[in-house]
C-alpha atoms as a PDB file:
ATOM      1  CA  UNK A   1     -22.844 -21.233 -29.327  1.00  0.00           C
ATOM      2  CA  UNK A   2     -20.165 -18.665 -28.574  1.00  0.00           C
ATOM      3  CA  UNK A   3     -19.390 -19.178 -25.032  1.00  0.00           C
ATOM      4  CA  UNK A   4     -18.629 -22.237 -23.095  1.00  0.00           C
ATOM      5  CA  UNK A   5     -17.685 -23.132 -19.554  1.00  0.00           C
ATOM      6  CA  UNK A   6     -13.828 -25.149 -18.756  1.00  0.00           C
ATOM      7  CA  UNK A   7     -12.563 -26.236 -15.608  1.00  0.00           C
ATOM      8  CA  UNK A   8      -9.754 -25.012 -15.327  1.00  0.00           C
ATOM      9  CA  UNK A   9      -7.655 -24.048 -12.074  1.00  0.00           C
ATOM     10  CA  UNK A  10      -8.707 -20.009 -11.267  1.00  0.00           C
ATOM     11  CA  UNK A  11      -7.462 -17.328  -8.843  1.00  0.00           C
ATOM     12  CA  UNK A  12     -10.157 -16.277  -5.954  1.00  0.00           C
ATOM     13  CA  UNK A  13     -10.278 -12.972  -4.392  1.00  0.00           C
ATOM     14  CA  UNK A  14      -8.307 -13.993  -1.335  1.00  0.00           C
ATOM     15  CA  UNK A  15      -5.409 -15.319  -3.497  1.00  0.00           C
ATOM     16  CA  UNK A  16      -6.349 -18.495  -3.383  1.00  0.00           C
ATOM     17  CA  UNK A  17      -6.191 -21.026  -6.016  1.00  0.00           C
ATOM     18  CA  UNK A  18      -9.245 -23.302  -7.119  1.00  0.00           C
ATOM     19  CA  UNK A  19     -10.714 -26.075  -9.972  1.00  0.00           C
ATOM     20  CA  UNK A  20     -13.624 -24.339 -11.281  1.00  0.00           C
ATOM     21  CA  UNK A  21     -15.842 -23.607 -14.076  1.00  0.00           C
ATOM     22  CA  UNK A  22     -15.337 -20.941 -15.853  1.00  0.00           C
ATOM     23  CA  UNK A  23     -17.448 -19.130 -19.062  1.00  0.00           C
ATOM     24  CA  UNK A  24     -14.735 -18.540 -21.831  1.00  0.00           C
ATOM     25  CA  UNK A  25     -15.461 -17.434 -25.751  1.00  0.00           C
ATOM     26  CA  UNK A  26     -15.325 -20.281 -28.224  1.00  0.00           C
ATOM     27  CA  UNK A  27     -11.828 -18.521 -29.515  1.00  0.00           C
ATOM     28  CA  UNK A  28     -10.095 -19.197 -25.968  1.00  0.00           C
ATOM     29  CA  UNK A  29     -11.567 -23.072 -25.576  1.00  0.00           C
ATOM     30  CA  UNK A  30     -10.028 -23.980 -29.040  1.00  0.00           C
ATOM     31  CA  UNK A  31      -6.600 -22.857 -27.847  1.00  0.00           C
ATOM     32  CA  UNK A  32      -6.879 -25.268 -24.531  1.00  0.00           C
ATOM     33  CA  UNK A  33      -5.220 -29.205 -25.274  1.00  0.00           C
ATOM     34  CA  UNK A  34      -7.817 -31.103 -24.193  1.00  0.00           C
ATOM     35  CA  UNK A  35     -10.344 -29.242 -22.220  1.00  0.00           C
ATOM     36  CA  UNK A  36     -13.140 -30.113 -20.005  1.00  0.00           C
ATOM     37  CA  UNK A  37     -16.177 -28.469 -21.555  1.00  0.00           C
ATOM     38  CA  UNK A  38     -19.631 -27.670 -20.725  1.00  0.00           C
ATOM     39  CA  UNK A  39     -22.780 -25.726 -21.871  1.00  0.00           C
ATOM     40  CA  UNK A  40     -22.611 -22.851 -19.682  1.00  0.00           C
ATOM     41  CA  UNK A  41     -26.652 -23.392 -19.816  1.00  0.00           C
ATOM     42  CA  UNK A  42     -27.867 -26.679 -19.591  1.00  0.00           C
ATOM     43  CA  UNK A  43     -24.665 -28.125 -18.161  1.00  0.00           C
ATOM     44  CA  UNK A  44     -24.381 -30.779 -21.609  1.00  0.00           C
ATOM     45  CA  UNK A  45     -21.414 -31.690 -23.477  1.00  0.00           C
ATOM     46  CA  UNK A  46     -20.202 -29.777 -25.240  1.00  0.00           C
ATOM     47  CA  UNK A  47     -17.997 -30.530 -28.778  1.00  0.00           C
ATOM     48  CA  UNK A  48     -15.604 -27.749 -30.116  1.00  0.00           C
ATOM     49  CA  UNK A  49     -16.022 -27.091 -33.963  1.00  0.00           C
ATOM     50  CA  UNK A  50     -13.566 -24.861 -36.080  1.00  0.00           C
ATOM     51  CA  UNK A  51     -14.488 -23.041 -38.640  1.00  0.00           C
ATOM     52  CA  UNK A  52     -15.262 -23.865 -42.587  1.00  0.00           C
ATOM     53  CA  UNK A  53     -12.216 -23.199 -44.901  1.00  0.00           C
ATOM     54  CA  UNK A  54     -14.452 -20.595 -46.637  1.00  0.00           C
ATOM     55  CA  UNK A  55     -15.435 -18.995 -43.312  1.00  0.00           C
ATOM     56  CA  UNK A  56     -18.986 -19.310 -43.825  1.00  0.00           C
ATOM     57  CA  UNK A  57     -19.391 -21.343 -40.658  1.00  0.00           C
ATOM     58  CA  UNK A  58     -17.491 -19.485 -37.360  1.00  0.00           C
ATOM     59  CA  UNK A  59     -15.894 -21.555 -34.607  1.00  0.00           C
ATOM     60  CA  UNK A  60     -18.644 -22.592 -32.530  1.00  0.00           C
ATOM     61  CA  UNK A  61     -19.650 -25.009 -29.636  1.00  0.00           C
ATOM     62  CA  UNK A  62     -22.258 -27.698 -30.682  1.00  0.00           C
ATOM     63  CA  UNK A  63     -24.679 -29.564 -27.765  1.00  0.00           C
ATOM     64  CA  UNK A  64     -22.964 -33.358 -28.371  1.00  0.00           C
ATOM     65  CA  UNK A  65     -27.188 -34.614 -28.209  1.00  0.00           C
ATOM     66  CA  UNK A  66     -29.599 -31.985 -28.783  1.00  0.00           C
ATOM     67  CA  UNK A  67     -31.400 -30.443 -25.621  1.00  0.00           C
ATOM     68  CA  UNK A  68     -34.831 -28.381 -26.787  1.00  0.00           C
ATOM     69  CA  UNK A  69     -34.559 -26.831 -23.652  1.00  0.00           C
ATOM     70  CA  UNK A  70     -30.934 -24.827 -24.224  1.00  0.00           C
ATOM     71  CA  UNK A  71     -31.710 -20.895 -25.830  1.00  0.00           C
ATOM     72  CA  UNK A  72     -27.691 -21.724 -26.489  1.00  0.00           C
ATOM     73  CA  UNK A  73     -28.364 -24.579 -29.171  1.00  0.00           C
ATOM     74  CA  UNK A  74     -30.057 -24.777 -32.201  1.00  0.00           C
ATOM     75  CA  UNK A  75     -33.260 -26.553 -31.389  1.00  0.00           C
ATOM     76  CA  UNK A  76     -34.515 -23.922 -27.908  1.00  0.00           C
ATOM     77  CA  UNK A  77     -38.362 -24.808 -27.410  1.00  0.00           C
ATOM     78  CA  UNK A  78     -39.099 -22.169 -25.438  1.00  0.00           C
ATOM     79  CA  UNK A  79     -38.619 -24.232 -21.757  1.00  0.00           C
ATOM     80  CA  UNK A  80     -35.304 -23.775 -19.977  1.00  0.00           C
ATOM     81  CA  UNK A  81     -34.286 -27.122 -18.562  1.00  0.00           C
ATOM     82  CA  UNK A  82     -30.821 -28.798 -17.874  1.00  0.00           C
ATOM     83  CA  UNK A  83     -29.531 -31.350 -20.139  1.00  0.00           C
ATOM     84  CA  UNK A  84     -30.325 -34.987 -19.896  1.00  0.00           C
ATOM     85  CA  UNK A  85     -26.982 -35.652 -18.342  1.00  0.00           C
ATOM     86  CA  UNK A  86     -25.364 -32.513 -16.963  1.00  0.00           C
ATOM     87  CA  UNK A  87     -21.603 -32.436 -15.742  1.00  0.00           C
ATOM     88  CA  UNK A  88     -21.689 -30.896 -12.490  1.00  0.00           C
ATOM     89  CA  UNK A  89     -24.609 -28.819 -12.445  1.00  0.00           C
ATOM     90  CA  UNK A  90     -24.594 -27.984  -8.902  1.00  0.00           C
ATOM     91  CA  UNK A  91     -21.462 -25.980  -9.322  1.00  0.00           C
ATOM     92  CA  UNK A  92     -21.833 -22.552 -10.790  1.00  0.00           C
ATOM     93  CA  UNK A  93     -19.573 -20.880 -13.236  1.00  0.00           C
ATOM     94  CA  UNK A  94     -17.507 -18.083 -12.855  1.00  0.00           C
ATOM     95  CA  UNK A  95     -18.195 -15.187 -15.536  1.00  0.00           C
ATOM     96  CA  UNK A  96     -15.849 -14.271 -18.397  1.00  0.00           C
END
C-alpha cells in the first residue's frame, strides 16, 4: 500500500480550519511523530513499514489483520467490504 489516510488538522475552502482525514503517500506518513492512520479503503489499521536496508522492499503501509476484501492489501478476494473494525468510516477523506 502506497497511500494512507491521517487525521490531521486541514484548511477548508472558506479558510476555515478542521480535524480530518486526509489520503497522503506512504513517504509523507513516515515523516509524521505519531500519526493516526487508516486504510484509505477499508477504513483498518494501518502499520507504517520502512524499507529493507537493501531496498528490495519500499516503504509501505501493511493492513495490521488482513481484510480479503481491501484491493489495497495483499490478500483482495475480489469483494470490496470495510474492515472488521473500521476507524471512522462514516467520515470521508479528503484527496491528496
Amino acid at each position: 500500500m502506497q497511500i494512507v489516510d491521517v487525521k490531521q488538522f486541514v484548511s477548508t475552502a472558506d479558510g476555515s480550519r478542521r480535524y480530518a482525514w486526509k489520503t497522503i503517500p506512504i513517504g509523507e506518513a513516515l515523516k509524521i511523530a505519531e500519526p493516526r492512520l487508516r486504510c484509505p479503503e477499508c477504513k483498518g489499521i494501518i502499520a507504517l513499514r520502512r524499507r529493507s536496508e537493501d531496498g528490495a522492499v519500499p516503504n509501505r503501509g501493511e493492513h495490521r489483520a488482513k481484510n480479503r476484501g481491501c484491493s489495497l492489501g495483499d490478500c483482495f478476494d475480489g469483494v470490496k467490504r470495510l474492515a472488521a473494525n473500521p476507524i471512522e468510516p462514516d467520515e470521508d477523506s479528503i484527496g491528496e
